[in-house]
PDB file of N, CA and C in Angstrom:
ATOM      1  N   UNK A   1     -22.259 -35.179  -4.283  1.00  0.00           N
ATOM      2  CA  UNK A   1     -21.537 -36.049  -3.362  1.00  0.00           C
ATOM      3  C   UNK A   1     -22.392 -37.267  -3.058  1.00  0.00           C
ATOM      4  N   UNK A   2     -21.560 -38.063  -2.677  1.00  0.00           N
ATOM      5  CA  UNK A   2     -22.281 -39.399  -2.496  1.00  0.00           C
ATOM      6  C   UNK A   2     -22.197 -40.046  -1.362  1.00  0.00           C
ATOM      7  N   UNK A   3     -23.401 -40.689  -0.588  1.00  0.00           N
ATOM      8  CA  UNK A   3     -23.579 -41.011   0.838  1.00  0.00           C
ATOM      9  C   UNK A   3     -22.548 -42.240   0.619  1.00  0.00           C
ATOM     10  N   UNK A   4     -21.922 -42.355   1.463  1.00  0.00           N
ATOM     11  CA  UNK A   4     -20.670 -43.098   2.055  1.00  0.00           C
ATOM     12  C   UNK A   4     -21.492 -44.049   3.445  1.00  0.00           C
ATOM     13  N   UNK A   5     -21.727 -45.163   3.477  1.00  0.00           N
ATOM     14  CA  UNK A   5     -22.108 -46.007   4.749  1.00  0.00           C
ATOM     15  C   UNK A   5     -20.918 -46.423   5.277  1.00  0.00           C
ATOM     16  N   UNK A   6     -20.882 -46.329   6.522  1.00  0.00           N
ATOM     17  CA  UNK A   6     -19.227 -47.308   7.143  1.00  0.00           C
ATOM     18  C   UNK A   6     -20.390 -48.023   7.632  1.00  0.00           C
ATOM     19  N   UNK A   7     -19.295 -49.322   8.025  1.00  0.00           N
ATOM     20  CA  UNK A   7     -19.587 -50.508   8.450  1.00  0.00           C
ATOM     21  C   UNK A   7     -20.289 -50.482   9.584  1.00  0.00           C
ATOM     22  N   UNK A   8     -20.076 -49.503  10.083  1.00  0.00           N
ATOM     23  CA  UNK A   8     -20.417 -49.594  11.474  1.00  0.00           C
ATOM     24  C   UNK A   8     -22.119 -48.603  11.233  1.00  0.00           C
ATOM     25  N   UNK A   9     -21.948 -47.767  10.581  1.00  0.00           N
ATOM     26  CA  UNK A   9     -23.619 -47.731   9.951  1.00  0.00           C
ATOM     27  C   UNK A   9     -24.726 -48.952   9.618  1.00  0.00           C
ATOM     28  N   UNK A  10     -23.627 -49.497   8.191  1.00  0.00           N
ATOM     29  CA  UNK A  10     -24.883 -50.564   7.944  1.00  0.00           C
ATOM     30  C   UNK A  10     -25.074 -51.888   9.138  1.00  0.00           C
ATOM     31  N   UNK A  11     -24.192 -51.654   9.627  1.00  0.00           N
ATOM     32  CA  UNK A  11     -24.297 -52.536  11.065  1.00  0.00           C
ATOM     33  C   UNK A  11     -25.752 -52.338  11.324  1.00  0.00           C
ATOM     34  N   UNK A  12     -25.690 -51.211  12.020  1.00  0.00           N
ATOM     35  CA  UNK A  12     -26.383 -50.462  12.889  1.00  0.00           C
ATOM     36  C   UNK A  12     -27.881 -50.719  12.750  1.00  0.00           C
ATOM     37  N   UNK A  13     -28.104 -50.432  11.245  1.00  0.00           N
ATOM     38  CA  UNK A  13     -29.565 -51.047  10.428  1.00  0.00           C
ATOM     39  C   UNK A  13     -29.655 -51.948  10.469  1.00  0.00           C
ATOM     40  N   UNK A  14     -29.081 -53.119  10.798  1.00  0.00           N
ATOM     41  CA  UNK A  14     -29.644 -54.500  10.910  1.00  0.00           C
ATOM     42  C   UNK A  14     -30.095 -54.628  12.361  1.00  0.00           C
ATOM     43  N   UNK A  15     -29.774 -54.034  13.098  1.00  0.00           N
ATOM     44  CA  UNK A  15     -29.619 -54.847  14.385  1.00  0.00           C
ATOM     45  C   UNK A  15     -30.830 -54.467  15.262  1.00  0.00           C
ATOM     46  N   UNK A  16     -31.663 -55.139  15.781  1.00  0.00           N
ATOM     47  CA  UNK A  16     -32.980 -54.989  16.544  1.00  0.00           C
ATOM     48  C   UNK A  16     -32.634 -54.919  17.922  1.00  0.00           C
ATOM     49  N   UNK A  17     -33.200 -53.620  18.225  1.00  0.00           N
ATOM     50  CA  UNK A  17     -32.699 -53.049  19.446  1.00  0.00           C
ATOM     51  C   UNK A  17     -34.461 -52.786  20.400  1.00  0.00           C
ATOM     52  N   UNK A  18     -34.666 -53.540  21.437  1.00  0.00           N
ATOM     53  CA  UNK A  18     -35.727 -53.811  21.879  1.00  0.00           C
ATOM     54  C   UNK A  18     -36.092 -52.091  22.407  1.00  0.00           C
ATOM     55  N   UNK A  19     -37.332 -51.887  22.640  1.00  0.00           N
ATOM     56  CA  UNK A  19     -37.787 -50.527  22.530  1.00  0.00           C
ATOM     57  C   UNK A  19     -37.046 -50.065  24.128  1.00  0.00           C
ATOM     58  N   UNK A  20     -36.686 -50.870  25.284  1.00  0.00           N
ATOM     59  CA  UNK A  20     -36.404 -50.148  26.421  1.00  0.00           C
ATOM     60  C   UNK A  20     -34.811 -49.999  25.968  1.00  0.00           C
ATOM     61  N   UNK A  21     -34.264 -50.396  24.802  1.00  0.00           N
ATOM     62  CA  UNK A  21     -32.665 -50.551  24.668  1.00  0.00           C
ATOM     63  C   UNK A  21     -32.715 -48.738  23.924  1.00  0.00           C
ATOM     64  N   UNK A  22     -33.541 -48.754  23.197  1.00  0.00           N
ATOM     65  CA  UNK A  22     -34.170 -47.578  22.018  1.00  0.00           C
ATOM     66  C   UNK A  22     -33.899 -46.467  23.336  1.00  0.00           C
ATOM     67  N   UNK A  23     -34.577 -46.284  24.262  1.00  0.00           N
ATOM     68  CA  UNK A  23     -35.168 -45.805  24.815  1.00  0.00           C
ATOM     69  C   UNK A  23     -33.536 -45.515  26.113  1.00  0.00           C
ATOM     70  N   UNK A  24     -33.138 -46.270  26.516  1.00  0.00           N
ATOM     71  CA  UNK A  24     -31.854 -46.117  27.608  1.00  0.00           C
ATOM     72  C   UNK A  24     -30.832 -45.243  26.635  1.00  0.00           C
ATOM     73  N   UNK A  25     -30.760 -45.474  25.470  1.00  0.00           N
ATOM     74  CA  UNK A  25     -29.762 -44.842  24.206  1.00  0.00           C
ATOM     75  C   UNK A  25     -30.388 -43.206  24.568  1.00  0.00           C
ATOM     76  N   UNK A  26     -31.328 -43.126  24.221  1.00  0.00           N
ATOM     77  CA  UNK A  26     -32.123 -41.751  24.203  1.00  0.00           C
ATOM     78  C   UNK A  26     -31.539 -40.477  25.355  1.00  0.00           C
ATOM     79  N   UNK A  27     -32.059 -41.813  26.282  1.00  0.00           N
ATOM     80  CA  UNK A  27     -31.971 -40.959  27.778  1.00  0.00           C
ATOM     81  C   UNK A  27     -30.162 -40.619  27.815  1.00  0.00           C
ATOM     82  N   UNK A  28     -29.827 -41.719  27.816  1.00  0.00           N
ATOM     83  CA  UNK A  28     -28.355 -41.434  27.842  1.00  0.00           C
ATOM     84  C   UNK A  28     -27.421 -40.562  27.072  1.00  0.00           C
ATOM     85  N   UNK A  29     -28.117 -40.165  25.901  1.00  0.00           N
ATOM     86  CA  UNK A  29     -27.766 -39.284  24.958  1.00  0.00           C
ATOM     87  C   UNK A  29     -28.453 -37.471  25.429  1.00  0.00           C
ATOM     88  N   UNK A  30     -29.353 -37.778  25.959  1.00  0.00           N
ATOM     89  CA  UNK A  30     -30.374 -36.298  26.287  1.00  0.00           C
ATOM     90  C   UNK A  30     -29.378 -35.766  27.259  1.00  0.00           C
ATOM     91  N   UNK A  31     -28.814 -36.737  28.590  1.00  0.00           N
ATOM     92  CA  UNK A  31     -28.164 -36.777  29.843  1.00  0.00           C
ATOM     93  C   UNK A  31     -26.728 -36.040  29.173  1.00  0.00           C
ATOM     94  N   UNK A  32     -26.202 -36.906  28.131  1.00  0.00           N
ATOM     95  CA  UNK A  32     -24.737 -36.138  27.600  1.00  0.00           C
ATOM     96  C   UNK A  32     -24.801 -34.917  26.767  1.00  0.00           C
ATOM     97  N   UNK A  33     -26.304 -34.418  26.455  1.00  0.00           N
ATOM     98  CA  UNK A  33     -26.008 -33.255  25.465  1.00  0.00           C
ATOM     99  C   UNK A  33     -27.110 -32.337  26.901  1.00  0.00           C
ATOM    100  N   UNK A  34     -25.587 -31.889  27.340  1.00  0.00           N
ATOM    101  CA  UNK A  34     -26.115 -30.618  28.520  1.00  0.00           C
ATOM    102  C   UNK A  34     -26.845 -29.297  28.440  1.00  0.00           C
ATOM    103  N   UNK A  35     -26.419 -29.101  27.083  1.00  0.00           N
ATOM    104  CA  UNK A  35     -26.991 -27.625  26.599  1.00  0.00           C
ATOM    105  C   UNK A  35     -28.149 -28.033  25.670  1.00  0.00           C
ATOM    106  N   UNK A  36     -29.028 -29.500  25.443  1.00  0.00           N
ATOM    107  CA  UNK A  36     -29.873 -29.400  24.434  1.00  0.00           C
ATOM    108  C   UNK A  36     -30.087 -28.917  23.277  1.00  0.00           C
ATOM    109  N   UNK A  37     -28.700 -28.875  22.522  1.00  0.00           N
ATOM    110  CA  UNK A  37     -28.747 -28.207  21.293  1.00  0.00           C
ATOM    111  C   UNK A  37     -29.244 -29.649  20.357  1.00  0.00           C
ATOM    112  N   UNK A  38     -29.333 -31.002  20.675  1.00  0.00           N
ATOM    113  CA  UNK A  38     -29.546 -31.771  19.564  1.00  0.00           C
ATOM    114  C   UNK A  38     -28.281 -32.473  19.453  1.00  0.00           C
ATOM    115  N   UNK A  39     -27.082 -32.345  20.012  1.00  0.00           N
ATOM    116  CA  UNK A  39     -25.823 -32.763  19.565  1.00  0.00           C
ATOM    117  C   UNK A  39     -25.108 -32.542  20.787  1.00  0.00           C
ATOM    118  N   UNK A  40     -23.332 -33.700  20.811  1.00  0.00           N
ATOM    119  CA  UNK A  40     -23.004 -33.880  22.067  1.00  0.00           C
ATOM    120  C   UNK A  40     -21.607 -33.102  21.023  1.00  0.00           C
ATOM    121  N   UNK A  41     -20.925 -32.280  22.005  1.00  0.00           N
ATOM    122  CA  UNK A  41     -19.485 -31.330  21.574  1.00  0.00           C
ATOM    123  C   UNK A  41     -18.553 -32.503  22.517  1.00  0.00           C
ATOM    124  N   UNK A  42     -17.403 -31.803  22.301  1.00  0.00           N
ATOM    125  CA  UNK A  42     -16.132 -32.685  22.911  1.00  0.00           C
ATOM    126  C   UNK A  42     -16.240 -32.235  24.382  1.00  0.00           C
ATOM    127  N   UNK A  43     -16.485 -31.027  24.719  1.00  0.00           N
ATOM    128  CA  UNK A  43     -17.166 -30.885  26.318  1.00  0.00           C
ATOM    129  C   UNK A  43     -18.118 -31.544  27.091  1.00  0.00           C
ATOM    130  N   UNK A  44     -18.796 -31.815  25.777  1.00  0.00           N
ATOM    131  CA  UNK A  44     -20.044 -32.685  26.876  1.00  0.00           C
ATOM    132  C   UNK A  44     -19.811 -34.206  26.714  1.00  0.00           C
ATOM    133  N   UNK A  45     -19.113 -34.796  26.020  1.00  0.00           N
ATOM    134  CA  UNK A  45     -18.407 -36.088  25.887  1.00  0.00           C
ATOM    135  C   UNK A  45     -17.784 -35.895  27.014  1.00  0.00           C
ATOM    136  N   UNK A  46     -16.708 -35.179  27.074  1.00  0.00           N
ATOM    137  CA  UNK A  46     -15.504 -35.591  28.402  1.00  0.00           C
ATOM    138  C   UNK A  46     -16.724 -35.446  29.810  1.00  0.00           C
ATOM    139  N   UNK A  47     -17.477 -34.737  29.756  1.00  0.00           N
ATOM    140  CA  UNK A  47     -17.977 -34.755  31.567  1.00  0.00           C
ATOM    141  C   UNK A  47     -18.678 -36.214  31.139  1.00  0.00           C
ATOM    142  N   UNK A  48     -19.066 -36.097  30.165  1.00  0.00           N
ATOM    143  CA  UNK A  48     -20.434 -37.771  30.103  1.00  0.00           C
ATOM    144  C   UNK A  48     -19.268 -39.014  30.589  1.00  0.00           C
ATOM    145  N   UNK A  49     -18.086 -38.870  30.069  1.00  0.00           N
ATOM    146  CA  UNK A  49     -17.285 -40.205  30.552  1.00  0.00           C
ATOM    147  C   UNK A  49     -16.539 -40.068  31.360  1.00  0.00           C
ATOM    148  N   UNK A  50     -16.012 -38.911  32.148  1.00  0.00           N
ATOM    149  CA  UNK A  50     -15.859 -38.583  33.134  1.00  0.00           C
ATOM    150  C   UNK A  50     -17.017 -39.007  34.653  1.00  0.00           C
ATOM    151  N   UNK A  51     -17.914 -38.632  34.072  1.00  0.00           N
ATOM    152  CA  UNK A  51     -19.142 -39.366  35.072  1.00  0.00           C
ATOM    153  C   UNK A  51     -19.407 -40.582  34.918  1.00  0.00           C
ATOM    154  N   UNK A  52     -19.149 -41.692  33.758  1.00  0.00           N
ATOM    155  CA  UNK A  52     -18.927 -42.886  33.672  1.00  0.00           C
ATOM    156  C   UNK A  52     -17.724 -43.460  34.615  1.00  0.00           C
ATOM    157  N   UNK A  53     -16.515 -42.676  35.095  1.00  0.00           N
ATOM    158  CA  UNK A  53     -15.289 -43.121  35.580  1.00  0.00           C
ATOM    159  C   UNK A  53     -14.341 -42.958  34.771  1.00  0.00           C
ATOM    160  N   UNK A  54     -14.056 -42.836  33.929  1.00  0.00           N
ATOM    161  CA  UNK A  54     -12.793 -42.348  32.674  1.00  0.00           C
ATOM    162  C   UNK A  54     -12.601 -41.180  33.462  1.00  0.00           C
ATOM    163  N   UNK A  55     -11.113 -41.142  32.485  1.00  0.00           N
ATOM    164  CA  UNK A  55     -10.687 -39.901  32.102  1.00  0.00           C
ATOM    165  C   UNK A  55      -9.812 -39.601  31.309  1.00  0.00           C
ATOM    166  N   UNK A  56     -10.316 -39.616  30.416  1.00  0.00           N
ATOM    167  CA  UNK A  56      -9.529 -39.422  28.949  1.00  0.00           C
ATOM    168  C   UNK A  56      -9.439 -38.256  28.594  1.00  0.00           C
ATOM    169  N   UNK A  57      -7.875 -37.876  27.900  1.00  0.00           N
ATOM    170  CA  UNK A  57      -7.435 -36.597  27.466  1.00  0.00           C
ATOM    171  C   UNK A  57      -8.431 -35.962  26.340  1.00  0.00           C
ATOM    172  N   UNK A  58      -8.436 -34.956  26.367  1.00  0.00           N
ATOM    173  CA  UNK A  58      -9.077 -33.928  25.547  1.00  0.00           C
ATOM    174  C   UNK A  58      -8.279 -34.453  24.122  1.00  0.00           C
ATOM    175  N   UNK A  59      -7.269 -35.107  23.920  1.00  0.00           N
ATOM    176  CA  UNK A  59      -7.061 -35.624  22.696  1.00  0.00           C
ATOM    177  C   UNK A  59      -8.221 -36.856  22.086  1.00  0.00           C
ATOM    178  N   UNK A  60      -7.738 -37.662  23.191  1.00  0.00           N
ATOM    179  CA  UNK A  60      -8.562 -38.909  22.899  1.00  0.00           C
ATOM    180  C   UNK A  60     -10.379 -38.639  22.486  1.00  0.00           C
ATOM    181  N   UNK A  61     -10.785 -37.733  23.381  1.00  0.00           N
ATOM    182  CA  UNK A  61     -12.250 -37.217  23.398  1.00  0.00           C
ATOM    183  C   UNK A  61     -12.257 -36.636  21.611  1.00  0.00           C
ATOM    184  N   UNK A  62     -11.609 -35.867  21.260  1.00  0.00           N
ATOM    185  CA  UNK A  62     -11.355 -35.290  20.282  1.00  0.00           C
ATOM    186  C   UNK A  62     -11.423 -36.566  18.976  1.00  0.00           C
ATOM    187  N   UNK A  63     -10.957 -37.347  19.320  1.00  0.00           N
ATOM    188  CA  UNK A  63     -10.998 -38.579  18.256  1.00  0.00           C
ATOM    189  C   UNK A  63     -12.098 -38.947  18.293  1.00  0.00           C
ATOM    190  N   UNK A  64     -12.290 -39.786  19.383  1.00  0.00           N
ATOM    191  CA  UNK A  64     -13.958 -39.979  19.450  1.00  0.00           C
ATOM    192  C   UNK A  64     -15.013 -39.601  18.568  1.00  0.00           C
ATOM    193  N   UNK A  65     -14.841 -37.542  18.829  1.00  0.00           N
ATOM    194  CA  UNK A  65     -15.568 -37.057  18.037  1.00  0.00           C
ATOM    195  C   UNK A  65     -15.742 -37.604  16.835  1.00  0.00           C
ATOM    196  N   UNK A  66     -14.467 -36.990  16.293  1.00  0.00           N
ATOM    197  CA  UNK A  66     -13.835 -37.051  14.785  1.00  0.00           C
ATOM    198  C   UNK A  66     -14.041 -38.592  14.132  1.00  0.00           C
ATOM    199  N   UNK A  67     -14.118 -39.772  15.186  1.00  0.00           N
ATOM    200  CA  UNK A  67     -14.282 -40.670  14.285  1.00  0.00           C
ATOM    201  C   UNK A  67     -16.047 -40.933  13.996  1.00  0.00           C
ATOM    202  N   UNK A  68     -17.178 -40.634  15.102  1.00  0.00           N
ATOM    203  CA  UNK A  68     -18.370 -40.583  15.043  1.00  0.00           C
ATOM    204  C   UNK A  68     -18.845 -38.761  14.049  1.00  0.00           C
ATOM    205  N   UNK A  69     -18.383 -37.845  14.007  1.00  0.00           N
ATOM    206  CA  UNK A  69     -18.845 -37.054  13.189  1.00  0.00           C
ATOM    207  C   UNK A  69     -18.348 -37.257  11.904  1.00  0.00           C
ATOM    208  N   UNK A  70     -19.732 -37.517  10.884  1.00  0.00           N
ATOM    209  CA  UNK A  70     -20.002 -37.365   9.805  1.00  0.00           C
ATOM    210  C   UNK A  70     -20.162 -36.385   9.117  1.00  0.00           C
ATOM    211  N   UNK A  71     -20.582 -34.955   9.695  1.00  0.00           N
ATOM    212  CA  UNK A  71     -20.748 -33.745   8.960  1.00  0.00           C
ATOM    213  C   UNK A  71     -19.270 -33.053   8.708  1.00  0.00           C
ATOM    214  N   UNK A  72     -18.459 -33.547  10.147  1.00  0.00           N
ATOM    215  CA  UNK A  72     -16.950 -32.578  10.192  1.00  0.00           C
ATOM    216  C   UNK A  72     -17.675 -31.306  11.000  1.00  0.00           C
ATOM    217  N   UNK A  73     -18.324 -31.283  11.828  1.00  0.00           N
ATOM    218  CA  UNK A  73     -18.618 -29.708  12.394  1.00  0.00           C
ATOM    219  C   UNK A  73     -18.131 -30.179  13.752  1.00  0.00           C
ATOM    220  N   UNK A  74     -17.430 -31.082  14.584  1.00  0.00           N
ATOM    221  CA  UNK A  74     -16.962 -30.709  16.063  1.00  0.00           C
ATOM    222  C   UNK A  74     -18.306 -31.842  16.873  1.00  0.00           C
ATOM    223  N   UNK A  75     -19.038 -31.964  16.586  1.00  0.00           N
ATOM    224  CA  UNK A  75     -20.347 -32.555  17.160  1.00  0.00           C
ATOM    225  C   UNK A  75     -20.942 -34.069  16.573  1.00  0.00           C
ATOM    226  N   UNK A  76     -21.356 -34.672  17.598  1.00  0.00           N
ATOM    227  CA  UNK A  76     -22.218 -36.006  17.356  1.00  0.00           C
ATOM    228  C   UNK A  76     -23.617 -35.973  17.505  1.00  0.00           C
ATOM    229  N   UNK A  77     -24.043 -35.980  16.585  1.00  0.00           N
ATOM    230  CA  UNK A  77     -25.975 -36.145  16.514  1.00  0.00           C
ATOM    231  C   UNK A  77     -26.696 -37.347  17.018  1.00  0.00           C
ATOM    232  N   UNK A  78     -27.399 -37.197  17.583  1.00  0.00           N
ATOM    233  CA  UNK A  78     -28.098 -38.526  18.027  1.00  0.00           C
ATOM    234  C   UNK A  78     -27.884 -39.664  17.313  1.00  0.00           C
ATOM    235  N   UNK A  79     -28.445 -39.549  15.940  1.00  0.00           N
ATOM    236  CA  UNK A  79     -28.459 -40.615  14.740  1.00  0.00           C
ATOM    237  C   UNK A  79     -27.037 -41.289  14.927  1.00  0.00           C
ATOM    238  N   UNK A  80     -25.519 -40.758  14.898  1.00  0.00           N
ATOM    239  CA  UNK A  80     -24.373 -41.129  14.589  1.00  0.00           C
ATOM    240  C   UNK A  80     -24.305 -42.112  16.235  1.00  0.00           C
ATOM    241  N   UNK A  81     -24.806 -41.558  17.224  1.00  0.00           N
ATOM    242  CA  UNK A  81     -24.743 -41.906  18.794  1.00  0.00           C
ATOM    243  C   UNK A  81     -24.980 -42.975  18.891  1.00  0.00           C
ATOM    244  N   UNK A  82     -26.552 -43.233  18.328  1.00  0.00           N
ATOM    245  CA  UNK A  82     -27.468 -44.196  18.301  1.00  0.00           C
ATOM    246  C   UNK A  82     -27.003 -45.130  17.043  1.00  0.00           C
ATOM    247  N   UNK A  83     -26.423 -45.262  16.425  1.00  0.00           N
ATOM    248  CA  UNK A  83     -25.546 -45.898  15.410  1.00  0.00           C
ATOM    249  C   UNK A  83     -24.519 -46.667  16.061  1.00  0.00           C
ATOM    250  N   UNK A  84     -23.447 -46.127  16.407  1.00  0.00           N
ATOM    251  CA  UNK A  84     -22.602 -46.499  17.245  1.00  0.00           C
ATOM    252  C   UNK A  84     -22.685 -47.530  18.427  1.00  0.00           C
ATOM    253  N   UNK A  85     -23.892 -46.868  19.406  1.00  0.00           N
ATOM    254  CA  UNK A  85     -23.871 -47.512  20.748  1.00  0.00           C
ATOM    255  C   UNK A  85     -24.806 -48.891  20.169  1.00  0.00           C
ATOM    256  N   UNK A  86     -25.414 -49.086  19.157  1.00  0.00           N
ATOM    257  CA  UNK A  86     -26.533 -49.675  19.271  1.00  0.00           C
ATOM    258  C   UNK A  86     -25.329 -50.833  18.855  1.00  0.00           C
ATOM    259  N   UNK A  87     -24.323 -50.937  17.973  1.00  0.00           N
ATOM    260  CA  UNK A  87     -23.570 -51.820  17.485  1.00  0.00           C
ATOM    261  C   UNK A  87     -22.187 -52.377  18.788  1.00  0.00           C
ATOM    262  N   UNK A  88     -22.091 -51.356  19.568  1.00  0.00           N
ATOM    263  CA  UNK A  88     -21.649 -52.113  20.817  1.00  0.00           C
ATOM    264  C   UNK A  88     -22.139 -52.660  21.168  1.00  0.00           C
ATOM    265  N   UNK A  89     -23.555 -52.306  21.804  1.00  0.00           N
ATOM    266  CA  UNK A  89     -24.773 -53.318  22.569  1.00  0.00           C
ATOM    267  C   UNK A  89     -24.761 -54.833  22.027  1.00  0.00           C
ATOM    268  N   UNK A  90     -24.869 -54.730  20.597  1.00  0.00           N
ATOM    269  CA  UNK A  90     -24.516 -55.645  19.865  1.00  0.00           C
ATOM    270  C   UNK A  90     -23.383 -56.716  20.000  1.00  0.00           C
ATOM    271  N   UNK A  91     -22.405 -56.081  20.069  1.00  0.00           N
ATOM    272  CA  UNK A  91     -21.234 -56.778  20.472  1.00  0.00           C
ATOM    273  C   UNK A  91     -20.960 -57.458  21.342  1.00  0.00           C
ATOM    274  N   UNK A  92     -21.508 -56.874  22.599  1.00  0.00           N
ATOM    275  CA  UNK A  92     -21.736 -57.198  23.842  1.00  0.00           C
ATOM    276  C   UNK A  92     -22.396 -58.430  23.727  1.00  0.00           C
ATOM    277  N   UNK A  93     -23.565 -58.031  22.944  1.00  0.00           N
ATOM    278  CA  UNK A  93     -24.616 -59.086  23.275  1.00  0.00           C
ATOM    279  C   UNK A  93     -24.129 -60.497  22.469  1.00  0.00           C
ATOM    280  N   UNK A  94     -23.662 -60.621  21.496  1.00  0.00           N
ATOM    281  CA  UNK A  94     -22.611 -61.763  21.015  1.00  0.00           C
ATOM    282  C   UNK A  94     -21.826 -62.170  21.963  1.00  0.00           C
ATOM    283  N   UNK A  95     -20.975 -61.757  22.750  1.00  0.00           N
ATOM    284  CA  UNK A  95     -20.316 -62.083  23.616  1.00  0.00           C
ATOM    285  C   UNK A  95     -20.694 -62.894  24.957  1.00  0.00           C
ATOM    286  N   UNK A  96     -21.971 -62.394  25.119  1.00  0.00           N
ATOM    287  CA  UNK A  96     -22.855 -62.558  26.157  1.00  0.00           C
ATOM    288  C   UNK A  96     -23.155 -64.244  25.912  1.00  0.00           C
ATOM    289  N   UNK A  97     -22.399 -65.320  26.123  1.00  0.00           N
ATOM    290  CA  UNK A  97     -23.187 -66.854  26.019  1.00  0.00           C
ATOM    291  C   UNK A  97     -23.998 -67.158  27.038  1.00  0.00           C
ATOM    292  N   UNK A  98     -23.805 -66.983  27.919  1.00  0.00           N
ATOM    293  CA  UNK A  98     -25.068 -67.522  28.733  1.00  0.00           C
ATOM    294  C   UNK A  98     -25.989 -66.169  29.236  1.00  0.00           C
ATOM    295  N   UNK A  99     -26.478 -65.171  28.512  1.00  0.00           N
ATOM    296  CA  UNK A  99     -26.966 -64.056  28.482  1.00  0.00           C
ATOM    297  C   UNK A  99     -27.371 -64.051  29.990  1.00  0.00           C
ATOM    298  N   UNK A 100     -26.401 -63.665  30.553  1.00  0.00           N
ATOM    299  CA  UNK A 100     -26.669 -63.152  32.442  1.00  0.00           C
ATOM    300  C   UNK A 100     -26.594 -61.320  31.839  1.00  0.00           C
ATOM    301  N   UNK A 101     -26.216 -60.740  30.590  1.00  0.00           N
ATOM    302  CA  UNK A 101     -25.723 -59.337  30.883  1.00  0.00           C
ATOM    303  C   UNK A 101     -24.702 -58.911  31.115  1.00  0.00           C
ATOM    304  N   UNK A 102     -23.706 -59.848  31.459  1.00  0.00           N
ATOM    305  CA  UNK A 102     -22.181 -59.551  31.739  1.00  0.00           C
ATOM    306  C   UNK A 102     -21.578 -60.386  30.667  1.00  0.00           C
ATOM    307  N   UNK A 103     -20.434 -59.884  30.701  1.00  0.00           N
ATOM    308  CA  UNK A 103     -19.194 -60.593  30.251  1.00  0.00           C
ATOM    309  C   UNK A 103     -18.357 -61.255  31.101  1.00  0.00           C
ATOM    310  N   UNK A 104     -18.033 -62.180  31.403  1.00  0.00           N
ATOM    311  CA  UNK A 104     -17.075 -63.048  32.719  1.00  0.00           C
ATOM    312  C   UNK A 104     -15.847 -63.305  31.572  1.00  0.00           C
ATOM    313  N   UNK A 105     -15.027 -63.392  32.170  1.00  0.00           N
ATOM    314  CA  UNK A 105     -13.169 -64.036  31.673  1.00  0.00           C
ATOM    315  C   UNK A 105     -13.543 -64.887  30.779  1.00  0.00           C
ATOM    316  N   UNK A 106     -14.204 -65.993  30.873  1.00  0.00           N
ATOM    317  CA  UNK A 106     -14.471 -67.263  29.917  1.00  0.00           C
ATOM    318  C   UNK A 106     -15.014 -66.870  28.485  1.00  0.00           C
ATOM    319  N   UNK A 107     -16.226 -66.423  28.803  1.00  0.00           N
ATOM    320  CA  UNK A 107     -16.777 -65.277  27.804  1.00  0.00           C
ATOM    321  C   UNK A 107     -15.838 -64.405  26.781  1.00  0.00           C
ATOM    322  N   UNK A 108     -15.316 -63.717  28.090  1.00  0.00           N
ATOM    323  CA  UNK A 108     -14.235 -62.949  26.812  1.00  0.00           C
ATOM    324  C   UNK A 108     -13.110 -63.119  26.389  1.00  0.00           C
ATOM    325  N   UNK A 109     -12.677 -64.193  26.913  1.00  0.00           N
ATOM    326  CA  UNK A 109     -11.662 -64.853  26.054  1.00  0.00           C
ATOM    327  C   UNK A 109     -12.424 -66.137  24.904  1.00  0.00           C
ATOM    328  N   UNK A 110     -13.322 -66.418  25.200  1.00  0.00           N
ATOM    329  CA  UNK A 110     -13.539 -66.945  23.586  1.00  0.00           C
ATOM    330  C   UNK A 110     -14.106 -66.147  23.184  1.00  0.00           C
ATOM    331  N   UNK A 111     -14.833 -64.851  23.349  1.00  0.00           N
ATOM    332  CA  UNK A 111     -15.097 -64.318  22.292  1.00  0.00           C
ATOM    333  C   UNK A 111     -13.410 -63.482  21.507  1.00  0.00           C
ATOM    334  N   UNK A 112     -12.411 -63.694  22.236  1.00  0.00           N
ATOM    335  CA  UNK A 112     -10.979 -62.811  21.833  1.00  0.00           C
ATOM    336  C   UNK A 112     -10.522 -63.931  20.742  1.00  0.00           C
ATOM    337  N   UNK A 113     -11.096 -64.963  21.125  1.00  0.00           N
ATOM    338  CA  UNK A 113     -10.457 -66.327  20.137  1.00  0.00           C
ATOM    339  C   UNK A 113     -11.467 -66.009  18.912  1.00  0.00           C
ATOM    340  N   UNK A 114     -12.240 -66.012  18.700  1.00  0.00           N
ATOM    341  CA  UNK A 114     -13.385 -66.098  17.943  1.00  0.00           C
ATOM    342  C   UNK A 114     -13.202 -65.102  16.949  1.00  0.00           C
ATOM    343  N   UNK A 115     -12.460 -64.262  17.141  1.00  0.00           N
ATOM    344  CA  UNK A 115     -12.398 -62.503  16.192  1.00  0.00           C
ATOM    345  C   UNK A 115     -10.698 -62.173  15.957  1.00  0.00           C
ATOM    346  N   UNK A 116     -10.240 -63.349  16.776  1.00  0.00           N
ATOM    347  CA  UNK A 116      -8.720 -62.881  16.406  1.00  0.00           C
ATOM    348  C   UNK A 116      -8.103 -63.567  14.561  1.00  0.00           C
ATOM    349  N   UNK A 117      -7.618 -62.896  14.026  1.00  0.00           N
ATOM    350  CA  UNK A 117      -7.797 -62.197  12.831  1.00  0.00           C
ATOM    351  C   UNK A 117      -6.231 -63.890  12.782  1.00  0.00           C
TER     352      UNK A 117
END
């Protein structure tokens, strides 16, 4: 079989993520995998964004999974986590023009102009 990269992988490898960004990913990932097995299940997703303020159906959580697991076993590994979030951060941070850390209305409507297809 042959390693398959999605986009959102080779993203992921480009993008320089300063060591306290490295490091908030970590914690935030240790914080969502409750039982310390190494990996976050669809249980420990829903309380992690549940404690963010969501509340998304056990369907939606379920996708989540399914679109971040690569093995197909039910679970997200750090690596796939840290893949993912690091390419939001990313996103964010494009968006970010006058880098205050937020996004304001102005902001995100040209960045909505900027990507609309």
């Amino acid at each position: 079989a042959t390693d398959q990269h999605t986009s959102s992988e080779k993203r992921a490898a480009k993008i320089e993520l300063n060591e306290m960004q490295k490091q908030e990913i970590k914690e935030a990932f240790d914080l969502f995998d409750a039982d310390g097995s190494g990996t976050i299940d669809v249980k420990e997703l829903k309380i992690a964004l549940r404690a963010l303020g969501f509340e998304p159906k056990k369907e939606e959580v379920k996708q989540m999974i399914a679109e971040m697991d690569k093995e197909g076993i039910g679970t997200i590994s750090f690596e796939n986590f840290f893949a993912i979030i690091s390419v939001k951060m990313e996103m964010l941070d494009e968006a970010d023009y006058d880098g205050d850390g937020e996004i304001n209305e102005e902001e995100f409507l040209k960045m909505m102009k900027k990507t609309a297809l």
